[in-house]
N, C-alpha and C. Protein backbone atom coordinates (compact mmCIF):
# COMPACT_ATOMS: atom_id res chain seq x y z
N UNK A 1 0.85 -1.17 0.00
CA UNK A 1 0.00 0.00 0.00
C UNK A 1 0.90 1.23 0.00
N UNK A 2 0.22 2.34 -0.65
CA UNK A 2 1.81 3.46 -0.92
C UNK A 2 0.35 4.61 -0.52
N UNK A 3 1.41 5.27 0.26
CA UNK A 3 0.53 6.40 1.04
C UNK A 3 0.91 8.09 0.59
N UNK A 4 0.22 8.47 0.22
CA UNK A 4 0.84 10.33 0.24
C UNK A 4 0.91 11.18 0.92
N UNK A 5 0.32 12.47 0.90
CA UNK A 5 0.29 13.51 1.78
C UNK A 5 -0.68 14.66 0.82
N UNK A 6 -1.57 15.19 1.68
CA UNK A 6 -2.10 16.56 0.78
C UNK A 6 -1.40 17.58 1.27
N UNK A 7 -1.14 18.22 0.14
CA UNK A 7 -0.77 19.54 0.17
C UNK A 7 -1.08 20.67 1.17
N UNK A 8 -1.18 22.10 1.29
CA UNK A 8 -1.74 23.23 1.71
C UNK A 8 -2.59 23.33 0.50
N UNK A 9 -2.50 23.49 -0.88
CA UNK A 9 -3.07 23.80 -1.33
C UNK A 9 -3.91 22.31 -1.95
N UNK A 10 -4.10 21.58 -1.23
CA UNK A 10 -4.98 20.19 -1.53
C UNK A 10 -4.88 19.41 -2.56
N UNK A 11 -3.67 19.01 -2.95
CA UNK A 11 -3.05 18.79 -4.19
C UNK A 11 -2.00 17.25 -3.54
N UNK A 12 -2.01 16.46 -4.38
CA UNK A 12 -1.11 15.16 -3.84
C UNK A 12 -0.61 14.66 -4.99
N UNK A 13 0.62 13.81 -4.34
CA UNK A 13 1.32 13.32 -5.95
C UNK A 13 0.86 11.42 -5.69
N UNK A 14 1.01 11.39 -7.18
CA UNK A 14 0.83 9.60 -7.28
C UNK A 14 1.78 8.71 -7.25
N UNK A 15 2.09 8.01 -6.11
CA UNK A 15 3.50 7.57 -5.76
C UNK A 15 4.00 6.56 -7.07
N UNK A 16 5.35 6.85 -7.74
CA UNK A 16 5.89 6.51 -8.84
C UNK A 16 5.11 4.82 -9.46
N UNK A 17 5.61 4.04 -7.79
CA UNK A 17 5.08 2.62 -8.12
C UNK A 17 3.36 2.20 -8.67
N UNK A 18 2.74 3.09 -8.44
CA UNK A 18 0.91 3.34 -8.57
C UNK A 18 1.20 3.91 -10.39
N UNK A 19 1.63 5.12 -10.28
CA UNK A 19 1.93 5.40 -11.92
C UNK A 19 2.59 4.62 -12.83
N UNK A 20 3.09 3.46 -12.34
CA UNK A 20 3.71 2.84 -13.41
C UNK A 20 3.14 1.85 -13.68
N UNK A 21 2.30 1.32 -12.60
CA UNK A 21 1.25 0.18 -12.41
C UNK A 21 -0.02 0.26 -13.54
N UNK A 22 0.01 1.91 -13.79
CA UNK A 22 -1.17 2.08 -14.61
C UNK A 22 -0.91 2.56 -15.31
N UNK A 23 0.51 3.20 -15.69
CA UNK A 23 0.63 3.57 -16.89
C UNK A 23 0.37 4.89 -17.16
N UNK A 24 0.17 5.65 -16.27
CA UNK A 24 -0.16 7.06 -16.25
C UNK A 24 0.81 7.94 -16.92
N UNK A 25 0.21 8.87 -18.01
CA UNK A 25 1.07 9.56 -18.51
C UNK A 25 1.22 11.39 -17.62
N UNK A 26 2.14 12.14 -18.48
CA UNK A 26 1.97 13.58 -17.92
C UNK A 26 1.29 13.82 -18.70
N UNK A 27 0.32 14.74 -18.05
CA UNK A 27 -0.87 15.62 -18.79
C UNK A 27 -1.84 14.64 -18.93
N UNK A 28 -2.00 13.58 -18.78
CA UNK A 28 -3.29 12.66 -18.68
C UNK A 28 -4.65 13.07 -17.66
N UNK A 29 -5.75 12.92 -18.20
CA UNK A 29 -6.97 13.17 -17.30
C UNK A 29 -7.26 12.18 -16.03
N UNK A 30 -7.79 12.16 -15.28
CA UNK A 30 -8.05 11.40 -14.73
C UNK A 30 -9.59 11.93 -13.91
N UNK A 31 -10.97 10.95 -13.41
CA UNK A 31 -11.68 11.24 -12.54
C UNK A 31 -11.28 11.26 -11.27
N UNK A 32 -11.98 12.30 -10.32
CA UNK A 32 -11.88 12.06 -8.88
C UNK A 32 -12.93 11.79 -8.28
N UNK A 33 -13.44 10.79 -8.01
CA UNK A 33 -14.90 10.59 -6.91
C UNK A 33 -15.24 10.34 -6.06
N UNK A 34 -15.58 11.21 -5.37
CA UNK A 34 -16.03 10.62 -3.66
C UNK A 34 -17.07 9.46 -3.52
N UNK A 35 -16.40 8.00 -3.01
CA UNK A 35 -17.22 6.45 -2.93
C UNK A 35 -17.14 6.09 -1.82
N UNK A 36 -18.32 6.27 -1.00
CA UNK A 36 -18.44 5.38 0.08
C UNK A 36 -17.20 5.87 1.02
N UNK A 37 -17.13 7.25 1.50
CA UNK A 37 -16.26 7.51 2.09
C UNK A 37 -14.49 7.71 1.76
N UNK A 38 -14.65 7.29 0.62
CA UNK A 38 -13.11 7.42 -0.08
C UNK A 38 -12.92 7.86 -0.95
N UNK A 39 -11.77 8.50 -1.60
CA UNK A 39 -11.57 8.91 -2.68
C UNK A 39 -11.04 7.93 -4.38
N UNK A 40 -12.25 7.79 -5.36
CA UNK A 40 -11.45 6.54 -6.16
C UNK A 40 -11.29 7.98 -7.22
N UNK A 41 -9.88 7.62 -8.14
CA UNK A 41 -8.94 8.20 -8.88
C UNK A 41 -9.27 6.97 -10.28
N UNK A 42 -9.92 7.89 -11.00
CA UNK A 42 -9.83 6.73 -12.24
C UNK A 42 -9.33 7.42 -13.74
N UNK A 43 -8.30 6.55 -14.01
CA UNK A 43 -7.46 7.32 -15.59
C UNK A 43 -8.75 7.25 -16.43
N UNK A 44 -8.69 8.69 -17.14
CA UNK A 44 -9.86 8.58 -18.35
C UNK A 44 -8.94 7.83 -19.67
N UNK A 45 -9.63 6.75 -20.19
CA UNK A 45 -8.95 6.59 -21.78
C UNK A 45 -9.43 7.15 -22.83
N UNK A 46 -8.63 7.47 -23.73
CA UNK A 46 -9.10 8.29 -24.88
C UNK A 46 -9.80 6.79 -25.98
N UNK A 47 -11.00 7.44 -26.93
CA UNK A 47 -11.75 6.84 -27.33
C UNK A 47 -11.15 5.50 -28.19
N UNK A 48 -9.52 5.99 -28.91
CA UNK A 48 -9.02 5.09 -30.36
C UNK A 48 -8.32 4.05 -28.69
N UNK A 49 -7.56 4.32 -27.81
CA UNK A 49 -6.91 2.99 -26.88
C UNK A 49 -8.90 2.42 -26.68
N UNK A 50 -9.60 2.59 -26.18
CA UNK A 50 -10.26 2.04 -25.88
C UNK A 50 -11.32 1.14 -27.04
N UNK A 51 -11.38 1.56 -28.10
CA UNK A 51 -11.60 0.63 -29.41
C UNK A 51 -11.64 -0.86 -29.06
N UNK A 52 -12.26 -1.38 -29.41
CA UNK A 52 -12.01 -2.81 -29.43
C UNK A 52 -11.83 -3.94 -28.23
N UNK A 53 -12.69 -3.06 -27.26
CA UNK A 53 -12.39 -4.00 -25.53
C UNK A 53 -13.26 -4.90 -25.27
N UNK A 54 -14.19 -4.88 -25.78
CA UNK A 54 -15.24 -5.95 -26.14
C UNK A 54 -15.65 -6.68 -27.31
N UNK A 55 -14.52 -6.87 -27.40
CA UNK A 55 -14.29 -7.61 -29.15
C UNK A 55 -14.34 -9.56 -28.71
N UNK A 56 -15.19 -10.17 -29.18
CA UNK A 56 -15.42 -11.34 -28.67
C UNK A 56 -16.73 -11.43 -27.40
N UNK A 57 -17.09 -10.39 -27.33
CA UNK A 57 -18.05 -10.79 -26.23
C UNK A 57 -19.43 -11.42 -26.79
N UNK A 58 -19.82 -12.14 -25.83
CA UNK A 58 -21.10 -12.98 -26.12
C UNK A 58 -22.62 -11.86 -26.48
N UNK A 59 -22.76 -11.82 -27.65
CA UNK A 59 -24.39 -10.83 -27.46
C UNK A 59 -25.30 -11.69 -27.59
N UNK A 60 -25.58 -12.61 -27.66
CA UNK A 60 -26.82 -13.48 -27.86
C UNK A 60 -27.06 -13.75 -26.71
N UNK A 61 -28.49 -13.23 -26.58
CA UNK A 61 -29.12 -12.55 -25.33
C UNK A 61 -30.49 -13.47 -25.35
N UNK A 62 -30.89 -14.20 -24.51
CA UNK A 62 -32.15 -15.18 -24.42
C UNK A 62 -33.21 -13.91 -24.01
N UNK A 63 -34.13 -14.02 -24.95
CA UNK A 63 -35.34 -12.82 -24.70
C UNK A 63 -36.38 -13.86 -24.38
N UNK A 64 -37.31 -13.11 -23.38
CA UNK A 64 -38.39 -13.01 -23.23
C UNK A 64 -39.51 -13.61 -24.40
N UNK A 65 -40.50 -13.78 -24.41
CA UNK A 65 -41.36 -14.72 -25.48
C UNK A 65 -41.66 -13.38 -26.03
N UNK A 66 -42.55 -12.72 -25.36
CA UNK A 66 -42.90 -11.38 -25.20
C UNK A 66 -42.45 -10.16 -25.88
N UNK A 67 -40.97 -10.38 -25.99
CA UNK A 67 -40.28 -9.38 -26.12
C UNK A 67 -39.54 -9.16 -27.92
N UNK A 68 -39.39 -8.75 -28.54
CA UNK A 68 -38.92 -8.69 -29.73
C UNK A 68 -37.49 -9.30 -29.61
């Protein structure tokens, strides 16, 4: 577990081993959201890396009689 510190001005850095884990670039976006008492940090991906992440997934979907 790798721990930081906030700033004065409420600002913290991402300890090297966490950034490399994910690959985080400089100048990359990221979300901040308050969950259940904590703070989750999630890298935004840009649309062309994210292309193709559900390539192979199952869509044949058992419907309803009912249902189209």
């Amino acid at each position: 577990m790798e721990t930081t510190t906030v700033s004065s001005k409420y600002q913290i850095v991402i300890p090297r081993k966490v950034r490399n884990q994910l690959g985080l670039k400089v100048g990359q976006k990221v979300q901040v959201l308050p969950y259940e008492g904590r703070i989750e940090i999630i890298p935004i991906e840009s649309i062309k890396k994210s292309r193709g992440f559900l390539k192979g997934i199952d869509t044949k979907i058992e419907r309803e009689k009912d249902r189209l």
